[in-house]
ModelCIF file with pLDDT and N, C-alpha, C, O atoms, coordinates in Angstrom:
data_MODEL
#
_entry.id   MODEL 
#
_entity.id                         1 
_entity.type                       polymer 
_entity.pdbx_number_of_molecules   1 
#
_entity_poly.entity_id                      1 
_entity_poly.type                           'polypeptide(L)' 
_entity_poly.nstd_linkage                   no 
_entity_poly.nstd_monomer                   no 
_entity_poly.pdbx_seq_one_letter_code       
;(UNK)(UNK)(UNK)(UNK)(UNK)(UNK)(UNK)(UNK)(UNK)(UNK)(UNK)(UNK)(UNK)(UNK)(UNK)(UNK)
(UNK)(UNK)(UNK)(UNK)(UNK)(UNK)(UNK)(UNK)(UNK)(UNK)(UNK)(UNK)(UNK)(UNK)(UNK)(UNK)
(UNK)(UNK)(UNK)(UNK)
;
_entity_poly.pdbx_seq_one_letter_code_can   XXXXXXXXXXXXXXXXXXXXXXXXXXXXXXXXXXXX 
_entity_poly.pdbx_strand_id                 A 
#
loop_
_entity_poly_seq.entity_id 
_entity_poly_seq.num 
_entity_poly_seq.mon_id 
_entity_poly_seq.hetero 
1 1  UNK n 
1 2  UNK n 
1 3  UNK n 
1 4  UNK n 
1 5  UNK n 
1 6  UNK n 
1 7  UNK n 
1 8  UNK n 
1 9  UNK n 
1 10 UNK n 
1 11 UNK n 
1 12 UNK n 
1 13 UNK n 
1 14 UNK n 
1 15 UNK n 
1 16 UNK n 
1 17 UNK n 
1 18 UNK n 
1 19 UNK n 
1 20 UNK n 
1 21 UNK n 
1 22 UNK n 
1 23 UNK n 
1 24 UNK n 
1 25 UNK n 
1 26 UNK n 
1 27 UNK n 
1 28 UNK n 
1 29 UNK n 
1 30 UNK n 
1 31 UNK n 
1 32 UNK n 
1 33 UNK n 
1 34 UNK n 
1 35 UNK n 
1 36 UNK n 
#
_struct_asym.id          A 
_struct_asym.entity_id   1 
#
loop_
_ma_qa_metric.id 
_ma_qa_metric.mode 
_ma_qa_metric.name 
_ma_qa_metric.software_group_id 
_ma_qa_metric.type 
1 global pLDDT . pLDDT 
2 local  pLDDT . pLDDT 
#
_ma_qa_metric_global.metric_id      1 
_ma_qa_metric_global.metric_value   94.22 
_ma_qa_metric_global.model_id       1 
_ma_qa_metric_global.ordinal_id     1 
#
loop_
_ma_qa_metric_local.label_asym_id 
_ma_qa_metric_local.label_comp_id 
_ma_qa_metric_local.label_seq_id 
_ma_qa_metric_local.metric_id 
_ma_qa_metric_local.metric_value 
_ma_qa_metric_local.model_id 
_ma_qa_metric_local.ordinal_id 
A UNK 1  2 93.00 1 1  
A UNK 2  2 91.00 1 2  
A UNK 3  2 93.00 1 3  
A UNK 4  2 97.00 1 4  
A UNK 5  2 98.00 1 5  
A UNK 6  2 97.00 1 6  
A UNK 7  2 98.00 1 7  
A UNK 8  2 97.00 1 8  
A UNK 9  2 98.00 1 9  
A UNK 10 2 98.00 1 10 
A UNK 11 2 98.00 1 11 
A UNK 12 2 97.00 1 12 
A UNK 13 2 97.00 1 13 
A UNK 14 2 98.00 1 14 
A UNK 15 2 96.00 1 15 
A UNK 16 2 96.00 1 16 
A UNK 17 2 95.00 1 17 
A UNK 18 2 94.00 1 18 
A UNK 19 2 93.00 1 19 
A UNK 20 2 91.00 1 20 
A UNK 21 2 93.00 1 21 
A UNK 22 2 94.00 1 22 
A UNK 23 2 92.00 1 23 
A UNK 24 2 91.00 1 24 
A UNK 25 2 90.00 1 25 
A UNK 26 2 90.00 1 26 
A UNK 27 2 84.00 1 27 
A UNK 28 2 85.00 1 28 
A UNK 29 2 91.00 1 29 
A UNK 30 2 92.00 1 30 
A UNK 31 2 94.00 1 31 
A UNK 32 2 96.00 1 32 
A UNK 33 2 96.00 1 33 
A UNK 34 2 96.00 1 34 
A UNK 35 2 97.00 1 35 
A UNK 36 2 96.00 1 36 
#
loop_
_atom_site.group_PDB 
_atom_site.id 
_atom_site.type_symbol 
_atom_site.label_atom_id 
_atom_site.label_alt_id 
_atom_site.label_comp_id 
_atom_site.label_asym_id 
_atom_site.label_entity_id 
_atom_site.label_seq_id 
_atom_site.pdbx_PDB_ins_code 
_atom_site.Cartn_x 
_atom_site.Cartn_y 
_atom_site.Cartn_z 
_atom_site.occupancy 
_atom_site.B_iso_or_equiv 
_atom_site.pdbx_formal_charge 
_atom_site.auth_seq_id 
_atom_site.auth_comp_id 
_atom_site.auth_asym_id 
_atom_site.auth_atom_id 
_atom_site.pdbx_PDB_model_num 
ATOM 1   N N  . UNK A 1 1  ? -1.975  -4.193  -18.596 1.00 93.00 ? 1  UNK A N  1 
ATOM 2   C CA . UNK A 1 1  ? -3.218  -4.708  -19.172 1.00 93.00 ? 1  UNK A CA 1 
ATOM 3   C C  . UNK A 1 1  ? -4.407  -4.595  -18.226 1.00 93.00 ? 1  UNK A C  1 
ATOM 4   O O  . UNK A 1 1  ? -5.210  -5.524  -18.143 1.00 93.00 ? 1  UNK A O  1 
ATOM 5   N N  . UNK A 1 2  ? -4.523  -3.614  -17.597 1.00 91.00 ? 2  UNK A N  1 
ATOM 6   C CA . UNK A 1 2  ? -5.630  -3.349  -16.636 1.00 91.00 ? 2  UNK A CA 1 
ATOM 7   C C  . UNK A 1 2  ? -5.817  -3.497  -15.250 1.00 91.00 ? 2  UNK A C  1 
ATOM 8   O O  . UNK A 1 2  ? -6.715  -3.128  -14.492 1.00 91.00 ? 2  UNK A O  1 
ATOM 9   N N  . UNK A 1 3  ? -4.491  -4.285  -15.044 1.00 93.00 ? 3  UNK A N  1 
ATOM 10  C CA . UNK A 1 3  ? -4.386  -5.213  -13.799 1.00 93.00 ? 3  UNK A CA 1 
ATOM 11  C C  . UNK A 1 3  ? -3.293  -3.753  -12.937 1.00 93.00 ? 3  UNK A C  1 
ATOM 12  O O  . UNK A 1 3  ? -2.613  -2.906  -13.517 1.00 93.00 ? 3  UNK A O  1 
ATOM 13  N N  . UNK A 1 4  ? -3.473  -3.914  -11.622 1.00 97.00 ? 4  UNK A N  1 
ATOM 14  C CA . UNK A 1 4  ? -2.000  -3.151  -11.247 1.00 97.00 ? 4  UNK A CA 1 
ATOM 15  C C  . UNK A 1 4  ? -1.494  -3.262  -10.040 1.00 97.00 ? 4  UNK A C  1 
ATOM 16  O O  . UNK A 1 4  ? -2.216  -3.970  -9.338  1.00 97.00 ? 4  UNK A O  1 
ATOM 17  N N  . UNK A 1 5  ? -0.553  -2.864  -9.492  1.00 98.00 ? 5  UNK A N  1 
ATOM 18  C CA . UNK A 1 5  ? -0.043  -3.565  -8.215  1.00 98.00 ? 5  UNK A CA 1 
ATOM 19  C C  . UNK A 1 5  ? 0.519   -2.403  -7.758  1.00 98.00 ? 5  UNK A C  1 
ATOM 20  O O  . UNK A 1 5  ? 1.162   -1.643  -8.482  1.00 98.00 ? 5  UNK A O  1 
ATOM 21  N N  . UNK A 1 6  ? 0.200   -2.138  -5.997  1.00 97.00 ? 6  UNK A N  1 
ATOM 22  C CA . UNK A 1 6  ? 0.527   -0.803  -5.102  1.00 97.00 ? 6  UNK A CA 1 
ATOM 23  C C  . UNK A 1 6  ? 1.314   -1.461  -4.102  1.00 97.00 ? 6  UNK A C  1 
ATOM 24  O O  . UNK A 1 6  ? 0.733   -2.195  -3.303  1.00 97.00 ? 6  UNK A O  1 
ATOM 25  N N  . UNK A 1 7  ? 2.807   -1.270  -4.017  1.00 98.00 ? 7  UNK A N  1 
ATOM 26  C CA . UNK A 1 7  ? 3.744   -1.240  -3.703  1.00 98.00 ? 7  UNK A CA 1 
ATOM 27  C C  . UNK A 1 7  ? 3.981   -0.041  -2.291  1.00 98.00 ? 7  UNK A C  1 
ATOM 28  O O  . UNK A 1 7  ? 4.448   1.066   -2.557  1.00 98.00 ? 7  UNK A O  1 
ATOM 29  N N  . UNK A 1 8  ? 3.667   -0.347  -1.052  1.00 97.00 ? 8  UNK A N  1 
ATOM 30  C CA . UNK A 1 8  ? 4.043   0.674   0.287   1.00 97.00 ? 8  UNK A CA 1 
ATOM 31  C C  . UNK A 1 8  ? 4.794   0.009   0.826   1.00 97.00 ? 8  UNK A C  1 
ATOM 32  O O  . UNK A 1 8  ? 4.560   -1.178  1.054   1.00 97.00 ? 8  UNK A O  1 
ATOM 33  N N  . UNK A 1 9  ? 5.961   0.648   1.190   1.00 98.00 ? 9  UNK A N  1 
ATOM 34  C CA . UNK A 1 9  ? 7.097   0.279   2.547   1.00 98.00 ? 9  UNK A CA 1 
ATOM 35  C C  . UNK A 1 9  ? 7.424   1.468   2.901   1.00 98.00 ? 9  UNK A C  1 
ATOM 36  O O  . UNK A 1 9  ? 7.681   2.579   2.439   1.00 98.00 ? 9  UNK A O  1 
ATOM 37  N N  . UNK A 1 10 ? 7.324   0.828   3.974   1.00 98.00 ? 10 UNK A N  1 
ATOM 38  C CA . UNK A 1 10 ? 7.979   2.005   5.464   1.00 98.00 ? 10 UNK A CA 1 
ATOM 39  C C  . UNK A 1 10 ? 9.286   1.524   5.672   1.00 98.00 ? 10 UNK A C  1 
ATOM 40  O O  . UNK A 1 10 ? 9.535   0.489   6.289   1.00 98.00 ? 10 UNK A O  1 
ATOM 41  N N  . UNK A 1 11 ? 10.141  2.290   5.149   1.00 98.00 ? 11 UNK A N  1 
ATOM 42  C CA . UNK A 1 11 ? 11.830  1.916   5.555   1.00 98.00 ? 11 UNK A CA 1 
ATOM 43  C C  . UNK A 1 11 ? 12.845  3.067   6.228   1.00 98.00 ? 11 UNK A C  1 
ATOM 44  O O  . UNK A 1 11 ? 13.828  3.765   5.980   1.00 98.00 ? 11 UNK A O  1 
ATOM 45  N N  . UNK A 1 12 ? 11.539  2.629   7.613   1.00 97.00 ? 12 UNK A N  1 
ATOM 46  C CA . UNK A 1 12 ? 11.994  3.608   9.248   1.00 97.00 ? 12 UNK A CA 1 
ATOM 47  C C  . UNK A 1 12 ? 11.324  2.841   10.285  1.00 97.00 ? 12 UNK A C  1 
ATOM 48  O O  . UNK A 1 12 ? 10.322  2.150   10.104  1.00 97.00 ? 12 UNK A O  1 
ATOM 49  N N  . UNK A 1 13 ? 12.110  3.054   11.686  1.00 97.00 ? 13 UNK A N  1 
ATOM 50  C CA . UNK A 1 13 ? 11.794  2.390   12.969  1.00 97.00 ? 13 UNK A CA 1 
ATOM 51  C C  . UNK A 1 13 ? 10.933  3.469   13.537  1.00 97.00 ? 13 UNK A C  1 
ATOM 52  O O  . UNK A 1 13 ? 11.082  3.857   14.696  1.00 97.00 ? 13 UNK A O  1 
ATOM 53  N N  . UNK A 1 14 ? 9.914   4.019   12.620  1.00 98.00 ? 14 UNK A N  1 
ATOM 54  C CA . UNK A 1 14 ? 9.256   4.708   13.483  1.00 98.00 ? 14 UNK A CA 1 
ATOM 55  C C  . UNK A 1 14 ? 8.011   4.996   12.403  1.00 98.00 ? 14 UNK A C  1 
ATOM 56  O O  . UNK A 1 14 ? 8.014   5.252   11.199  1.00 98.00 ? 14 UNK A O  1 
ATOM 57  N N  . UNK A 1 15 ? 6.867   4.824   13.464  1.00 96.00 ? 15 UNK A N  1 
ATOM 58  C CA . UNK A 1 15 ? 4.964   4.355   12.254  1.00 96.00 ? 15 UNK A CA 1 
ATOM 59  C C  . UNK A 1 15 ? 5.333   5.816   11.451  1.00 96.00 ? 15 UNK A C  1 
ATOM 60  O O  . UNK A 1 15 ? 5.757   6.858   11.953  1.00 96.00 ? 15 UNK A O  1 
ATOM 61  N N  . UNK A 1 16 ? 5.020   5.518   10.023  1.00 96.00 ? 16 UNK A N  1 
ATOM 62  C CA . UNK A 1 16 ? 4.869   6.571   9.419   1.00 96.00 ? 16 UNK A CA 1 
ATOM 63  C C  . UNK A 1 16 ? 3.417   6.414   8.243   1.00 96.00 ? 16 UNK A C  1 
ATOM 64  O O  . UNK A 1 16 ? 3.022   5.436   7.608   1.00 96.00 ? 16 UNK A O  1 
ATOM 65  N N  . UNK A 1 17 ? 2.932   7.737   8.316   1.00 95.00 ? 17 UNK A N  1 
ATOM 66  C CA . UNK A 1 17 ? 1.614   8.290   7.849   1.00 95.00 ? 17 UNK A CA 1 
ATOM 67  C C  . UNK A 1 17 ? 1.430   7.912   6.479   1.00 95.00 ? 17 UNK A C  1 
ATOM 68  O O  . UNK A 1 17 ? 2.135   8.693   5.840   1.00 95.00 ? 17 UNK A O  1 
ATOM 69  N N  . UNK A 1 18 ? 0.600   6.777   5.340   1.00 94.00 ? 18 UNK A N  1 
ATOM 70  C CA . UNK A 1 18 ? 0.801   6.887   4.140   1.00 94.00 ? 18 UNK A CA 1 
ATOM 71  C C  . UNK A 1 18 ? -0.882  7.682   3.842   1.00 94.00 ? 18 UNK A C  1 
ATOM 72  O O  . UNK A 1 18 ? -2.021  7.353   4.172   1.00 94.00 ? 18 UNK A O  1 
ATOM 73  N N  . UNK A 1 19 ? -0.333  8.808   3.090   1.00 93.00 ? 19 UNK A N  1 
ATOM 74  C CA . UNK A 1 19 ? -1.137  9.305   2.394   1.00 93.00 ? 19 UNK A CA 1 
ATOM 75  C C  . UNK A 1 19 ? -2.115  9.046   1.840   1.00 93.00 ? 19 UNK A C  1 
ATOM 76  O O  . UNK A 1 19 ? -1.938  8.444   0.781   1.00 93.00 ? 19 UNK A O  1 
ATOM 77  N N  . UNK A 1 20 ? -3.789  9.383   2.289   1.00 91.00 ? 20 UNK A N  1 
ATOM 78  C CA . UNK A 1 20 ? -4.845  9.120   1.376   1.00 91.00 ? 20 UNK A CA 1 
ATOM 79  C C  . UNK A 1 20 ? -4.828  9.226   0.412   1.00 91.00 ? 20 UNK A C  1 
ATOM 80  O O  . UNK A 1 20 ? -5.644  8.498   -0.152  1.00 91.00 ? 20 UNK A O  1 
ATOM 81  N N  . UNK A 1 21 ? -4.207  9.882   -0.270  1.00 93.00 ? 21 UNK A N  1 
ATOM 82  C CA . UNK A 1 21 ? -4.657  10.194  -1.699  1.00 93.00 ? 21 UNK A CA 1 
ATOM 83  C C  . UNK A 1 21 ? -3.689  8.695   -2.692  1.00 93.00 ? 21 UNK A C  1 
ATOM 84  O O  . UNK A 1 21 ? -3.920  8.203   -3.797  1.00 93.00 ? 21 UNK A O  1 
ATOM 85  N N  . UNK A 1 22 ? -2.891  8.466   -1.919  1.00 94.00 ? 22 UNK A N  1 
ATOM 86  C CA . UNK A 1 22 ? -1.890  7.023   -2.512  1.00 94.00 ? 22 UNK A CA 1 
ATOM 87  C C  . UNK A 1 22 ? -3.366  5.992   -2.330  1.00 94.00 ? 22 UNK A C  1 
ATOM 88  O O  . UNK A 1 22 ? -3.679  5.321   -3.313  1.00 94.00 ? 22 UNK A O  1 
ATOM 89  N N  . UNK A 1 23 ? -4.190  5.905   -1.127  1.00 92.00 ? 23 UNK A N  1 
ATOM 90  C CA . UNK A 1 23 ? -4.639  4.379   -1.307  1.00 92.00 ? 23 UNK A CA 1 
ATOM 91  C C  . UNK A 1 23 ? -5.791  4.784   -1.793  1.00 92.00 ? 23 UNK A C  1 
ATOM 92  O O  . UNK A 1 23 ? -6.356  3.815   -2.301  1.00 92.00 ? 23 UNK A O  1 
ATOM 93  N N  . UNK A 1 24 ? -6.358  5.660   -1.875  1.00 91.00 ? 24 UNK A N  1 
ATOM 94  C CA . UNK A 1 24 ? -7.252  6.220   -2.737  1.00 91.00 ? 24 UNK A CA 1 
ATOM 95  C C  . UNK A 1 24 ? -8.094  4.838   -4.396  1.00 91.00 ? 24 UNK A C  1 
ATOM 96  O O  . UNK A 1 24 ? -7.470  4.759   -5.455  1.00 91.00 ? 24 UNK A O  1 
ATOM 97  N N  . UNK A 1 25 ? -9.173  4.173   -4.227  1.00 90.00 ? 25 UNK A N  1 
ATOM 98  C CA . UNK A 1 25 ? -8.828  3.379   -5.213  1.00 90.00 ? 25 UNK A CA 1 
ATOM 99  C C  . UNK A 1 25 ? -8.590  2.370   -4.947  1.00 90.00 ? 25 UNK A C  1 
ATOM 100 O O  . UNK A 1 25 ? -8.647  1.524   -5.840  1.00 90.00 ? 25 UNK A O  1 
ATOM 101 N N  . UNK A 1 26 ? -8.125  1.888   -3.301  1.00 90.00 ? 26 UNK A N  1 
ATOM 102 C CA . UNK A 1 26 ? -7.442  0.363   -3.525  1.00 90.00 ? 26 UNK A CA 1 
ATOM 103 C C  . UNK A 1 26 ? -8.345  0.067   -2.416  1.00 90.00 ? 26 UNK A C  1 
ATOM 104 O O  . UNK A 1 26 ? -7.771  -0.751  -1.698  1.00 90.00 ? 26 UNK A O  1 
ATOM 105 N N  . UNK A 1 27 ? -9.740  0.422   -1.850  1.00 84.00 ? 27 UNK A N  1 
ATOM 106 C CA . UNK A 1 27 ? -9.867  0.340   -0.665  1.00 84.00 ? 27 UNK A CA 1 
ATOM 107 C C  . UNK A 1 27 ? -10.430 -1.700  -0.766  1.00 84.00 ? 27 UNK A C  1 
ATOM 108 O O  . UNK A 1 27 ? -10.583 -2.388  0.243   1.00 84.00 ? 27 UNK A O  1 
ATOM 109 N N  . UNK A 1 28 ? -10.629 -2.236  -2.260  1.00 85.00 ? 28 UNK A N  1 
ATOM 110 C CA . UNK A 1 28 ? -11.208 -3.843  -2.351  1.00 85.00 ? 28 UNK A CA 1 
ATOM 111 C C  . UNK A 1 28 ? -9.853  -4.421  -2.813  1.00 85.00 ? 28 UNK A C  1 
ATOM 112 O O  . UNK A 1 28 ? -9.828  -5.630  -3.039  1.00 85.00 ? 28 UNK A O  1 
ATOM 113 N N  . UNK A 1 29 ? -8.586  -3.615  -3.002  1.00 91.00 ? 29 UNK A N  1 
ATOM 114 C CA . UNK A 1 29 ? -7.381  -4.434  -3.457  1.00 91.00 ? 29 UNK A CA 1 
ATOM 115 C C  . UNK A 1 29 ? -7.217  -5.899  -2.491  1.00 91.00 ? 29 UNK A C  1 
ATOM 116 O O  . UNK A 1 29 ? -7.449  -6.186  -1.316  1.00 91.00 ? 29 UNK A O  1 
ATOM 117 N N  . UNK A 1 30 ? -6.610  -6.731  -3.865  1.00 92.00 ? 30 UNK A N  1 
ATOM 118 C CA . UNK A 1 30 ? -6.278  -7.890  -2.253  1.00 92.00 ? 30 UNK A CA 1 
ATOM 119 C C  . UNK A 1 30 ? -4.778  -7.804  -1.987  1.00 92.00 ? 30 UNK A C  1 
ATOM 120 O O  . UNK A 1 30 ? -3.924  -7.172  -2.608  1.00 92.00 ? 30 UNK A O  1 
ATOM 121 N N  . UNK A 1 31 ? -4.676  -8.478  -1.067  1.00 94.00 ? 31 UNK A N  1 
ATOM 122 C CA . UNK A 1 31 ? -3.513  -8.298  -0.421  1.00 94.00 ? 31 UNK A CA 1 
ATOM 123 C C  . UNK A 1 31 ? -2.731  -9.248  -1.115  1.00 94.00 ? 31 UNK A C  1 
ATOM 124 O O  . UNK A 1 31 ? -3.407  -10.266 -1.259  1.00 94.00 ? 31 UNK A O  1 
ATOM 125 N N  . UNK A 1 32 ? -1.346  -9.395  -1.722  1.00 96.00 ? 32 UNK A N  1 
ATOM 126 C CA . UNK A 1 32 ? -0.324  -10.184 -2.208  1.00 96.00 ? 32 UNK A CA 1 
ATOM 127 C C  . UNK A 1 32 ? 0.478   -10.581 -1.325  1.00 96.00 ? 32 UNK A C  1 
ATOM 128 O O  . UNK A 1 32 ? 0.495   -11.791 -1.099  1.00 96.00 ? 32 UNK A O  1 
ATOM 129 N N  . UNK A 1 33 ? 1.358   -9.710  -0.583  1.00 96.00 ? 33 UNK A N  1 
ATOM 130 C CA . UNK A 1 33 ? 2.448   -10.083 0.138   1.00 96.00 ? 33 UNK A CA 1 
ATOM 131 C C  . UNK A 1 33 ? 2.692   -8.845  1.422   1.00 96.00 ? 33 UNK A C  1 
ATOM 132 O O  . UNK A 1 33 ? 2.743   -7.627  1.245   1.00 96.00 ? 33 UNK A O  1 
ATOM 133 N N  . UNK A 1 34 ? 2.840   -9.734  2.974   1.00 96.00 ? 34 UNK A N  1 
ATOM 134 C CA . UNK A 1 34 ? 2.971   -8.595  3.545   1.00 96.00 ? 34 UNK A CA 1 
ATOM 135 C C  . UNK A 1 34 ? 3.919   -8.770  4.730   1.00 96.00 ? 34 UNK A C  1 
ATOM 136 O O  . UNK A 1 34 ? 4.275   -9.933  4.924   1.00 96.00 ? 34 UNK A O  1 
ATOM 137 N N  . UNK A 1 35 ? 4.295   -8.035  5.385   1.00 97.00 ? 35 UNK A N  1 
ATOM 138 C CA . UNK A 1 35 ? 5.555   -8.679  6.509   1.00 97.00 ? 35 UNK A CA 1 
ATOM 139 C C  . UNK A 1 35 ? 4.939   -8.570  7.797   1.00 97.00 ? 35 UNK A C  1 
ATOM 140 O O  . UNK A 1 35 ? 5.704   -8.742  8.746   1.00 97.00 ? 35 UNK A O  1 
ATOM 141 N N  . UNK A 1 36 ? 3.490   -8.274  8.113   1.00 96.00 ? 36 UNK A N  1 
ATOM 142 C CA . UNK A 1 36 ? 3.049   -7.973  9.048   1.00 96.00 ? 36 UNK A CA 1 
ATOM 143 C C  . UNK A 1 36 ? 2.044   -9.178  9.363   1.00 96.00 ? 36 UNK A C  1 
ATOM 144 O O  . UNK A 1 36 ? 1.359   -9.159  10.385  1.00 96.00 ? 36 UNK A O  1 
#
């Protein structure tokens, strides 16, 4: 219904690169839940 939710995990012991074109769009998203 208009609303939507962006889901990223890194499931590796080592920093990995997420793609501009994924956050593309979310740069005013708020934050829900995070482990950091």
């Amino acid at each position: 219904d208009g609303s939507a939710l962006l889901v990223a995990a890194n499931l590796d012991g080592a920093p990995r690169p997420l793609p501009a074109a994924v956050l593309e769009g979310w740069g005013g998203a708020r934050v829900l839940v995070a482990n950091y």
